[in-house]
PDB file of N, CA and C in Angstrom:
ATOM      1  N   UNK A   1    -114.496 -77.767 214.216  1.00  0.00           N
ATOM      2  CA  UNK A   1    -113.986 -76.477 214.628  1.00  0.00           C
ATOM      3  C   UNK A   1    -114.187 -75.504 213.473  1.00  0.00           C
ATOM      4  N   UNK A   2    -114.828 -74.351 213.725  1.00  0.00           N
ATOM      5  CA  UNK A   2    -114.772 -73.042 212.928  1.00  0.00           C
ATOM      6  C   UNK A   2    -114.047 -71.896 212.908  1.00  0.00           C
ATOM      7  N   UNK A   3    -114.717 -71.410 212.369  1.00  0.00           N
ATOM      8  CA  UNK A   3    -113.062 -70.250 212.184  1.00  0.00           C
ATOM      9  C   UNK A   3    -113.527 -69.128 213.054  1.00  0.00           C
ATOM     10  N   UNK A   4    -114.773 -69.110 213.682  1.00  0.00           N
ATOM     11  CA  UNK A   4    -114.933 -67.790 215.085  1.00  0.00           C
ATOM     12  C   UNK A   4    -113.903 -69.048 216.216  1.00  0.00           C
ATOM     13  N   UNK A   5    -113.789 -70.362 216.323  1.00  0.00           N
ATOM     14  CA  UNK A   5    -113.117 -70.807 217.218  1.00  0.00           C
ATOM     15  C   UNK A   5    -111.802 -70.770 217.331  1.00  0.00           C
ATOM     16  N   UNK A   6    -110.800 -70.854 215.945  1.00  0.00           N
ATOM     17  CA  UNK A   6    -109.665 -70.742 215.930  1.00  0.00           C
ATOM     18  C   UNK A   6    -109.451 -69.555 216.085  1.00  0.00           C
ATOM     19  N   UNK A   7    -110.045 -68.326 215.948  1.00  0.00           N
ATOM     20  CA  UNK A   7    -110.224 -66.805 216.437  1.00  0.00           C
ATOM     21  C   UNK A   7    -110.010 -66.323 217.723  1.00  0.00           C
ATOM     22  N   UNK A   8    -110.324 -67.382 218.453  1.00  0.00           N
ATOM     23  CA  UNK A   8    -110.214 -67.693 219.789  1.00  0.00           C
ATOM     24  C   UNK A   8    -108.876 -68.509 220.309  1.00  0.00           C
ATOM     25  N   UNK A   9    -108.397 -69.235 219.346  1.00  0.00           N
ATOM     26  CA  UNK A   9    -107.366 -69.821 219.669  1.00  0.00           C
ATOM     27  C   UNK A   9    -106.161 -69.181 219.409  1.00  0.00           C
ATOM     28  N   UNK A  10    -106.372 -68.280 218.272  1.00  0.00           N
ATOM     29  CA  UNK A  10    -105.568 -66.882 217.864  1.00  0.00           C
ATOM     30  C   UNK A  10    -105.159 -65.687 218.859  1.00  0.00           C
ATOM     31  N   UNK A  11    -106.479 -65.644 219.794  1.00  0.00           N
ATOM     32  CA  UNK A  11    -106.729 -64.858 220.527  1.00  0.00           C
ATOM     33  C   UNK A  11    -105.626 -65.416 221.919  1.00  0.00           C
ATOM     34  N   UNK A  12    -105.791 -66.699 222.301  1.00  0.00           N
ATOM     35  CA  UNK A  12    -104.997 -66.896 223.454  1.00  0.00           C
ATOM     36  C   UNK A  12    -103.826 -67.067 222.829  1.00  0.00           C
ATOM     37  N   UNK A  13    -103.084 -67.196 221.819  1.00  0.00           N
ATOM     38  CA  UNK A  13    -101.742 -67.567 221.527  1.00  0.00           C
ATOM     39  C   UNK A  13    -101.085 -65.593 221.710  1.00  0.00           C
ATOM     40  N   UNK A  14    -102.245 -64.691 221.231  1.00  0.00           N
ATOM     41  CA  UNK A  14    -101.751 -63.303 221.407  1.00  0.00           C
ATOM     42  C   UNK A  14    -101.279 -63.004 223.128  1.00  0.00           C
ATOM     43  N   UNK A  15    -102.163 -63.432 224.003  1.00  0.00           N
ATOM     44  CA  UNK A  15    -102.285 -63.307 225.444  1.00  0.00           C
ATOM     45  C   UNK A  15    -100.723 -64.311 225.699  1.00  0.00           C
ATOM     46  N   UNK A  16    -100.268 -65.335 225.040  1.00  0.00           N
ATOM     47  CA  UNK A  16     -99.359 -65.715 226.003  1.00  0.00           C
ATOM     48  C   UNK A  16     -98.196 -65.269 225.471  1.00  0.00           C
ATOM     49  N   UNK A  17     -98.483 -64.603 224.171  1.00  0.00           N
ATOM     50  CA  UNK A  17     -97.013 -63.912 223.461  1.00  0.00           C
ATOM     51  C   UNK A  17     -96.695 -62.369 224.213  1.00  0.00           C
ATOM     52  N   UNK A  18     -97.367 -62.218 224.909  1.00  0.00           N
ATOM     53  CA  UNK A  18     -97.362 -60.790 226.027  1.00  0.00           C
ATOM     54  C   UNK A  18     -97.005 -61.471 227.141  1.00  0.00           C
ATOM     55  N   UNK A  19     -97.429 -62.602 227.832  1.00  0.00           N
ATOM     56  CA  UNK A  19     -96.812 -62.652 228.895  1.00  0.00           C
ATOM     57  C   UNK A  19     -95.385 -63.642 228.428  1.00  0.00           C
ATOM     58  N   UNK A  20     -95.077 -64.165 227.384  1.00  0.00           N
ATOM     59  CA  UNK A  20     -93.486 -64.027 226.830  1.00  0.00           C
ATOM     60  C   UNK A  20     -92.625 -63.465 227.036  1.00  0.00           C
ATOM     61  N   UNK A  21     -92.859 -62.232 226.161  1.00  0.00           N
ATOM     62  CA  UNK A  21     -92.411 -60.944 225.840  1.00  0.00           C
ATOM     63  C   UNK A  21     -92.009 -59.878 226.845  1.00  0.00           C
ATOM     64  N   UNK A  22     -92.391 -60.521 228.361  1.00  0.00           N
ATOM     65  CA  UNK A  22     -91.990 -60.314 229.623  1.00  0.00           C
ATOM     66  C   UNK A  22     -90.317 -60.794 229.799  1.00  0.00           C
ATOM     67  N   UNK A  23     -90.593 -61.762 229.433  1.00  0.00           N
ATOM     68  CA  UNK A  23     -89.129 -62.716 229.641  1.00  0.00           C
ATOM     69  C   UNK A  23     -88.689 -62.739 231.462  1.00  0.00           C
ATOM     70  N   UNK A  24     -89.774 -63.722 231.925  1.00  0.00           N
ATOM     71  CA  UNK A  24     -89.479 -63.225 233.285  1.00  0.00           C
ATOM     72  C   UNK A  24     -88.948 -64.652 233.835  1.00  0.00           C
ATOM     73  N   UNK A  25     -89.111 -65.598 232.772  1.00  0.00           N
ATOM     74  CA  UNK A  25     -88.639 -67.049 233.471  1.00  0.00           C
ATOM     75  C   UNK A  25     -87.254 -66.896 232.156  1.00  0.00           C
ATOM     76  N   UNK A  26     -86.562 -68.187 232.435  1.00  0.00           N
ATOM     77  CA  UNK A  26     -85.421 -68.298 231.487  1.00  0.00           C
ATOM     78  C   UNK A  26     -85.672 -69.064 230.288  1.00  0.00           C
ATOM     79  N   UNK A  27     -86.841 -69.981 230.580  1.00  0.00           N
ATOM     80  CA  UNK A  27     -86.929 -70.316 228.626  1.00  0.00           C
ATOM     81  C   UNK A  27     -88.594 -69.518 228.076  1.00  0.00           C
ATOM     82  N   UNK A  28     -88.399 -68.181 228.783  1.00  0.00           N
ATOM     83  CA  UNK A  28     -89.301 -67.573 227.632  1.00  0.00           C
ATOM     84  C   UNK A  28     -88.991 -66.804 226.643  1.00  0.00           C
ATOM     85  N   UNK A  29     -87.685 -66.889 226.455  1.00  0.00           N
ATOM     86  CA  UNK A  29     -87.367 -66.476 224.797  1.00  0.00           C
ATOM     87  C   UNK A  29     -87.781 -67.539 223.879  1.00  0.00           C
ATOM     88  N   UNK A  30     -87.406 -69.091 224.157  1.00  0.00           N
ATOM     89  CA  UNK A  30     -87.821 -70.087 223.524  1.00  0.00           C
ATOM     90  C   UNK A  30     -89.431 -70.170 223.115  1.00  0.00           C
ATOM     91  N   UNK A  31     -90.023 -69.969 224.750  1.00  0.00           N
ATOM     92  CA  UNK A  31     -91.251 -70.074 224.508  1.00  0.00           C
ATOM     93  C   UNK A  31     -92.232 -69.157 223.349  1.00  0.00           C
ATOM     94  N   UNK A  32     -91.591 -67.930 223.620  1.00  0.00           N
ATOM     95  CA  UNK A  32     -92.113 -66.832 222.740  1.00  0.00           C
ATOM     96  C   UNK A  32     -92.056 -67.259 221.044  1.00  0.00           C
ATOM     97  N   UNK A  33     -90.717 -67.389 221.184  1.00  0.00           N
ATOM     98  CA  UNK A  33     -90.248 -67.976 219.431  1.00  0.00           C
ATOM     99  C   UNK A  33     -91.591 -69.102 219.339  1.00  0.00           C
ATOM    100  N   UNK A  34     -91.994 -69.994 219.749  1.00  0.00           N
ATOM    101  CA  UNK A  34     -93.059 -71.229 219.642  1.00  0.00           C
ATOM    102  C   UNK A  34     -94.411 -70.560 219.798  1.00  0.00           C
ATOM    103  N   UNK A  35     -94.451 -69.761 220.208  1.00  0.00           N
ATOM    104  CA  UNK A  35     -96.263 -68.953 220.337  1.00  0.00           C
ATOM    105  C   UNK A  35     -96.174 -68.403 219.009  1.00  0.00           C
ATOM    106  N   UNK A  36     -95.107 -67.821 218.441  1.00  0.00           N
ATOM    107  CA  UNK A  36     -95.461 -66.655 217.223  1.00  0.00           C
ATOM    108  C   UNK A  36     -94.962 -67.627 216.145  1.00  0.00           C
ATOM    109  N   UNK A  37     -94.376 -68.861 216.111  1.00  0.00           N
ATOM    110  CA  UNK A  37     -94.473 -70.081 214.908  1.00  0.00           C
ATOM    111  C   UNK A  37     -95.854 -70.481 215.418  1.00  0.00           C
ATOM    112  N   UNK A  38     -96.337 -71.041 216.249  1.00  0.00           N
ATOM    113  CA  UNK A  38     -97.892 -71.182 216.119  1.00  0.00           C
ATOM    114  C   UNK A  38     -99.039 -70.181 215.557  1.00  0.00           C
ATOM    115  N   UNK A  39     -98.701 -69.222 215.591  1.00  0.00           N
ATOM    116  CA  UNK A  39     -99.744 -68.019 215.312  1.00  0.00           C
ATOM    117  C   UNK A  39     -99.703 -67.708 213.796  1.00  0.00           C
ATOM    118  N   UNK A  40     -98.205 -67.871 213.480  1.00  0.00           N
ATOM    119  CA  UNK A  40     -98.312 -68.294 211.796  1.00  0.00           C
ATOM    120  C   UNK A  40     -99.103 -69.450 211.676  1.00  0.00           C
ATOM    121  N   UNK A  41     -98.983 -70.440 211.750  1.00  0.00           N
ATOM    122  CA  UNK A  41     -99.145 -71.497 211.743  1.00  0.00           C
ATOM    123  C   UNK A  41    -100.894 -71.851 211.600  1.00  0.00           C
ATOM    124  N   UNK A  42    -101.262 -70.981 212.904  1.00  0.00           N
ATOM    125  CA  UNK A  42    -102.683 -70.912 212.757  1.00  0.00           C
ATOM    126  C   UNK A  42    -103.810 -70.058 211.721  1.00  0.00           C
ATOM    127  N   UNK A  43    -103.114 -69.196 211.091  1.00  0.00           N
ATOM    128  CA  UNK A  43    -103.466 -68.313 209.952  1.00  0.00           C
ATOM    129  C   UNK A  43    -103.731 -68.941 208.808  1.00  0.00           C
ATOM    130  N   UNK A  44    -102.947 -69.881 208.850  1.00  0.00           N
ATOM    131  CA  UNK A  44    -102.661 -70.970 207.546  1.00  0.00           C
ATOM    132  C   UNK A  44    -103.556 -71.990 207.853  1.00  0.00           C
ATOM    133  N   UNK A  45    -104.201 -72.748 208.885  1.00  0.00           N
ATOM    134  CA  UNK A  45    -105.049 -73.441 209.314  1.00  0.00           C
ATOM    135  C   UNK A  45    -106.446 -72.442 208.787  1.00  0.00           C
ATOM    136  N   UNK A  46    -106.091 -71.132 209.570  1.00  0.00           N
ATOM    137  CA  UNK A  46    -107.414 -70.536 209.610  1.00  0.00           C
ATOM    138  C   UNK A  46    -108.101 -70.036 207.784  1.00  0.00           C
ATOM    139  N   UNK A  47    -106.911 -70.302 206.784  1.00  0.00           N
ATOM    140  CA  UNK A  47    -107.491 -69.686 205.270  1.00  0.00           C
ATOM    141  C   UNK A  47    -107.884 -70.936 205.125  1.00  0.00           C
ATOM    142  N   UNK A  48    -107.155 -72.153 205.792  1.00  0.00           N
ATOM    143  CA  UNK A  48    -107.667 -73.495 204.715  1.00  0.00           C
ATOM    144  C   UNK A  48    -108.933 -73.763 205.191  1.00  0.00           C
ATOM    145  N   UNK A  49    -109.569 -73.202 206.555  1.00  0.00           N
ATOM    146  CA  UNK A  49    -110.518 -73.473 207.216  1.00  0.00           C
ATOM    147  C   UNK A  49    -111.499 -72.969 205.996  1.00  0.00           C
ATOM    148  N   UNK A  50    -111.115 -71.502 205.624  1.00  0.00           N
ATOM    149  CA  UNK A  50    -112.084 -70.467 204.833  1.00  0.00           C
ATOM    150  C   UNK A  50    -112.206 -71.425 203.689  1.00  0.00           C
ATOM    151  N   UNK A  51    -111.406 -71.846 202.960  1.00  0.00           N
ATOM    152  CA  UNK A  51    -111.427 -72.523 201.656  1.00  0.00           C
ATOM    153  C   UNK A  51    -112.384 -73.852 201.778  1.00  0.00           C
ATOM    154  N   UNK A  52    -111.383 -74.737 202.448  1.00  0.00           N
ATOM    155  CA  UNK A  52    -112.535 -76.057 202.032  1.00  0.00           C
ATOM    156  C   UNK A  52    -113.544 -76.026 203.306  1.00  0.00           C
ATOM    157  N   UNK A  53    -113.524 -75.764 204.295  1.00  0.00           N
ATOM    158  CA  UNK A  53    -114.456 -75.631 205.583  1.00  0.00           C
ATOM    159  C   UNK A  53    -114.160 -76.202 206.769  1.00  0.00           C
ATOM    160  N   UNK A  54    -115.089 -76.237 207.411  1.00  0.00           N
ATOM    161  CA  UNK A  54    -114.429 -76.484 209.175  1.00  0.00           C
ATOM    162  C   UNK A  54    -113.897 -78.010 208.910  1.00  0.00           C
ATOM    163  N   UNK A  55    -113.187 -77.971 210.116  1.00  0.00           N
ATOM    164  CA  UNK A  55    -112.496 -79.442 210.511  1.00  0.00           C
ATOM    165  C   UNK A  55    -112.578 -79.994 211.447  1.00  0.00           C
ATOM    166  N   UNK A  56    -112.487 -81.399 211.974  1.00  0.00           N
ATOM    167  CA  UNK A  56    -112.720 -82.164 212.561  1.00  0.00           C
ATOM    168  C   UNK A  56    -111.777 -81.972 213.665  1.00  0.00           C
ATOM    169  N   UNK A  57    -110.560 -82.112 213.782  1.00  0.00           N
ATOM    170  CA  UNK A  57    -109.208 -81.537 214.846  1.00  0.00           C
ATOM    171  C   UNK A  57    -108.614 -81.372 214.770  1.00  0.00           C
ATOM    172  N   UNK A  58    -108.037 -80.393 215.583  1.00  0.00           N
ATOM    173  CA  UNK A  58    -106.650 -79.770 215.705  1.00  0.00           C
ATOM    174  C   UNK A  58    -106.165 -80.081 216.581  1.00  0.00           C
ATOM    175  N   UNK A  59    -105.043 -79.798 216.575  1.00  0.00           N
ATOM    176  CA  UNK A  59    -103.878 -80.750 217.447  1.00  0.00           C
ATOM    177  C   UNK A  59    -102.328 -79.874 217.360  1.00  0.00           C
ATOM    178  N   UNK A  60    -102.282 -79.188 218.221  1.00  0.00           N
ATOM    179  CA  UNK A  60    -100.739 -78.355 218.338  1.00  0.00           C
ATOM    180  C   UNK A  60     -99.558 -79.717 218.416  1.00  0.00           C
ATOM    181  N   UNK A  61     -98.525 -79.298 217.359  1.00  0.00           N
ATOM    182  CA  UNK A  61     -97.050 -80.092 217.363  1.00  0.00           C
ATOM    183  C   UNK A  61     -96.162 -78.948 217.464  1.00  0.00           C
ATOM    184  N   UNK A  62     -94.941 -79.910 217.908  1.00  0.00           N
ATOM    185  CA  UNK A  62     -93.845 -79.523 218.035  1.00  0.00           C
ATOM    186  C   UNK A  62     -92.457 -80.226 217.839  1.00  0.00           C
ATOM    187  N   UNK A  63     -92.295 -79.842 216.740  1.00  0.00           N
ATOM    188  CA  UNK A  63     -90.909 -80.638 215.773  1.00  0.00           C
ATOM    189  C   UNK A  63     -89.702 -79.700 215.753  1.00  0.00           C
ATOM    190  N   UNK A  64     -88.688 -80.487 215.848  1.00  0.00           N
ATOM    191  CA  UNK A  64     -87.825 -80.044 216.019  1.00  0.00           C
ATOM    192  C   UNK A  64     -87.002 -78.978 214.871  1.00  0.00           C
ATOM    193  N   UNK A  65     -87.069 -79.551 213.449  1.00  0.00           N
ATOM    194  CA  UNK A  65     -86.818 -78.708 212.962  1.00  0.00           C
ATOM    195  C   UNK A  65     -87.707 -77.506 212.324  1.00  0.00           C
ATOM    196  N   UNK A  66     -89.611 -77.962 212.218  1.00  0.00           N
ATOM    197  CA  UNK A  66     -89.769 -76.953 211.884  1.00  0.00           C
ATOM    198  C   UNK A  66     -90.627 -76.053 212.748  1.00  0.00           C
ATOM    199  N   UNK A  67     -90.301 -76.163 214.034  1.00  0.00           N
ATOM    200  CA  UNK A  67     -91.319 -75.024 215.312  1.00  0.00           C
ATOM    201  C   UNK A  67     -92.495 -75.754 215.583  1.00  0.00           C
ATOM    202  N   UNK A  68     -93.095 -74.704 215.718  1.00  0.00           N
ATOM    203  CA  UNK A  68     -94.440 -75.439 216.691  1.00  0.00           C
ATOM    204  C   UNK A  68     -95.303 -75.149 215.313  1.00  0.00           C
ATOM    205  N   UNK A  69     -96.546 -75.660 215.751  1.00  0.00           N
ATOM    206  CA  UNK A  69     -97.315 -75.899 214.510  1.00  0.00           C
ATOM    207  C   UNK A  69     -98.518 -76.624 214.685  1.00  0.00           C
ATOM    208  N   UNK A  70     -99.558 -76.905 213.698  1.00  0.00           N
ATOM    209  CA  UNK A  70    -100.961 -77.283 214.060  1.00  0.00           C
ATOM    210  C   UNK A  70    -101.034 -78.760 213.064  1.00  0.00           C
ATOM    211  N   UNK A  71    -101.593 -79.990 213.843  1.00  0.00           N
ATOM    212  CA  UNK A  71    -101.956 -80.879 212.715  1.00  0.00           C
ATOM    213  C   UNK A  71    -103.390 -80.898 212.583  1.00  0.00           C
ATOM    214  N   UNK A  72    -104.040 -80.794 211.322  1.00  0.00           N
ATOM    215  CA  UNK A  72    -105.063 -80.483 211.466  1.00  0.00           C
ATOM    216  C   UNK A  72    -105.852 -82.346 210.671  1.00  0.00           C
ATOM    217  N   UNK A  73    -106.628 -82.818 211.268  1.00  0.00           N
ATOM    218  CA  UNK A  73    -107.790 -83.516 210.174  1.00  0.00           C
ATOM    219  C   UNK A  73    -108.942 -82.994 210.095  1.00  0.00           C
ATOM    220  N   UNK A  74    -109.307 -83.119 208.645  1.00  0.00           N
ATOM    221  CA  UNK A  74    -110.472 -83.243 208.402  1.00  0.00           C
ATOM    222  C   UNK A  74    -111.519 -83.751 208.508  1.00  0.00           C
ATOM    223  N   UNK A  75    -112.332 -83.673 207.611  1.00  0.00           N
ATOM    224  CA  UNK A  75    -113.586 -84.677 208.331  1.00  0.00           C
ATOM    225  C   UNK A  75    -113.750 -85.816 207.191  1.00  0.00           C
ATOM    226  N   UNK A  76    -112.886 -85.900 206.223  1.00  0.00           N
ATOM    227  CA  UNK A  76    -112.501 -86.959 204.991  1.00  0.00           C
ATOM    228  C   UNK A  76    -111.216 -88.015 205.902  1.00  0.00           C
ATOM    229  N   UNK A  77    -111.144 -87.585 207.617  1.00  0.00           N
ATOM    230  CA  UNK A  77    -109.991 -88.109 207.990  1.00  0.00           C
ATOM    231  C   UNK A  77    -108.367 -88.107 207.229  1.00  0.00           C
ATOM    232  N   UNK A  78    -108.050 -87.169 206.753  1.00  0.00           N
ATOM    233  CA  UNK A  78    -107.060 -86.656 206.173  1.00  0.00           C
ATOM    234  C   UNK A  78    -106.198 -85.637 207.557  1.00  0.00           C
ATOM    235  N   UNK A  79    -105.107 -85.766 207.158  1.00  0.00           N
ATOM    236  CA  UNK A  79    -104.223 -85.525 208.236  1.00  0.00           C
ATOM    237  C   UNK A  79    -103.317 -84.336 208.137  1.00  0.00           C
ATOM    238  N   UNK A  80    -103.148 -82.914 208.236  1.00  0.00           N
ATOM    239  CA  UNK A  80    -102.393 -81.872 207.321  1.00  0.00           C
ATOM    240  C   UNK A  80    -101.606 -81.286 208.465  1.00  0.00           C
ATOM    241  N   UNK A  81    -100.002 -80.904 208.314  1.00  0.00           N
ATOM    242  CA  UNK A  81     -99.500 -80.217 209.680  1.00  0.00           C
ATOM    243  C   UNK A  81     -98.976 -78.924 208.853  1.00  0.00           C
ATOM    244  N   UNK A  82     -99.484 -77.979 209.642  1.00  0.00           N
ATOM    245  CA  UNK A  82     -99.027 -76.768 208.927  1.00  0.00           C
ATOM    246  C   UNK A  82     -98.126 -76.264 210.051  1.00  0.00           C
ATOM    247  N   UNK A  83     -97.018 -75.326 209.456  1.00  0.00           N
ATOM    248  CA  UNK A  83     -95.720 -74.613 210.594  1.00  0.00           C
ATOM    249  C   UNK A  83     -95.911 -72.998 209.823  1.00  0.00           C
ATOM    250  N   UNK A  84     -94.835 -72.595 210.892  1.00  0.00           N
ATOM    251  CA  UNK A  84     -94.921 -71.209 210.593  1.00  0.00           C
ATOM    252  C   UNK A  84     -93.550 -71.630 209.242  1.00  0.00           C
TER     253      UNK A  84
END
Protein backbone atom coordinates (compact mmCIF):
# COMPACT_ATOMS: atom_id res chain seq x y z
CA UNK A 1 0.00 0.00 0.00
CA UNK A 2 1.09 3.64 -0.92
CA UNK A 3 0.45 6.74 0.21
CA UNK A 4 -1.88 7.96 -3.12
CA UNK A 5 -3.87 4.73 -1.52
CA UNK A 6 -4.16 5.64 2.04
CA UNK A 7 -5.23 9.14 0.40
CA UNK A 8 -8.01 7.32 -0.59
CA UNK A 9 -8.62 5.72 2.54
CA UNK A 10 -8.39 9.28 4.10
CA UNK A 11 -10.71 10.26 1.60
CA UNK A 12 -13.58 7.71 2.60
CA UNK A 13 -13.07 8.08 6.39
CA UNK A 14 -13.87 12.15 5.40
CA UNK A 15 -17.23 10.89 3.46
CA UNK A 16 -18.41 8.85 6.48
CA UNK A 17 -17.51 11.62 9.07
CA UNK A 18 -20.31 13.77 7.08
CA UNK A 19 -22.68 11.25 6.99
CA UNK A 20 -21.92 11.00 11.06
CA UNK A 21 -22.15 14.36 11.64
CA UNK A 22 -25.81 13.90 10.50
CA UNK A 23 -26.49 12.02 13.66
CA UNK A 24 -29.46 10.42 12.15
CA UNK A 25 -29.15 6.86 13.76
CA UNK A 26 -28.45 6.70 17.68
CA UNK A 27 -24.87 5.42 17.84
CA UNK A 28 -23.60 7.98 15.40
CA UNK A 29 -22.12 10.12 17.90
CA UNK A 30 -20.03 7.01 18.82
CA UNK A 31 -19.49 6.27 15.37
CA UNK A 32 -18.27 9.73 14.45
CA UNK A 33 -15.86 9.88 17.60
CA UNK A 34 -14.19 6.35 15.78
CA UNK A 35 -13.97 7.87 12.09
CA UNK A 36 -12.04 11.06 13.38
CA UNK A 37 -9.66 8.63 15.93
CA UNK A 38 -9.09 6.77 12.68
CA UNK A 39 -8.29 9.75 10.54
CA UNK A 40 -5.71 10.71 13.16
CA UNK A 41 -4.63 7.58 13.21
CA UNK A 42 -4.20 7.36 9.51
CA UNK A 43 -1.95 10.53 9.19
CA UNK A 44 0.42 8.83 11.43
CA UNK A 45 0.37 5.65 9.23
CA UNK A 46 0.46 7.99 6.29
CA UNK A 47 4.15 10.05 7.58
CA UNK A 48 5.53 6.59 8.55
CA UNK A 49 4.49 5.49 5.07
CA UNK A 50 6.60 8.82 3.79
CA UNK A 51 9.58 7.89 6.03
CA UNK A 52 10.47 4.29 5.75
CA UNK A 53 8.02 3.39 2.63
CA UNK A 54 5.01 1.53 1.57
CA UNK A 55 3.67 -1.40 3.54
CA UNK A 56 2.53 -4.60 3.26
CA UNK A 57 -1.07 -4.20 5.45
CA UNK A 58 -3.27 -2.43 7.02
CA UNK A 59 -5.74 -3.49 9.12
CA UNK A 60 -8.34 -1.06 11.05
CA UNK A 61 -8.62 -1.91 15.14
CA UNK A 62 -10.66 -1.13 17.65
CA UNK A 63 -9.63 -1.12 21.38
CA UNK A 64 -11.24 -0.21 23.93
CA UNK A 65 -9.24 2.08 25.61
CA UNK A 66 -7.45 3.66 22.92
CA UNK A 67 -10.26 4.27 19.82
CA UNK A 68 -10.10 3.05 16.61
CA UNK A 69 -6.89 2.86 14.92
CA UNK A 70 -4.69 1.18 12.13
CA UNK A 71 -2.32 -1.96 12.59
CA UNK A 72 -0.02 -1.65 10.15
CA UNK A 73 2.90 -4.51 8.89
CA UNK A 74 5.52 -4.10 7.04
CA UNK A 75 7.17 -5.86 4.61
CA UNK A 76 10.17 -6.89 7.34
CA UNK A 77 6.73 -8.52 8.80
CA UNK A 78 6.82 -6.21 11.75
CA UNK A 79 3.58 -5.36 13.29
CA UNK A 80 2.85 -1.38 14.38
CA UNK A 81 -0.78 -0.11 15.74
CA UNK A 82 -1.05 3.44 15.60
CA UNK A 83 -4.35 5.44 17.46
CA UNK A 84 -5.41 8.77 17.36
Amino acid sequence: MDEEQLALVEEGLNLLLQKYKQNQNADDRRRMQAVMDAKIAIRKVMLSVAIKGDIKDIVPVLEGGKGAGWEVTDFDDRVVRYHA
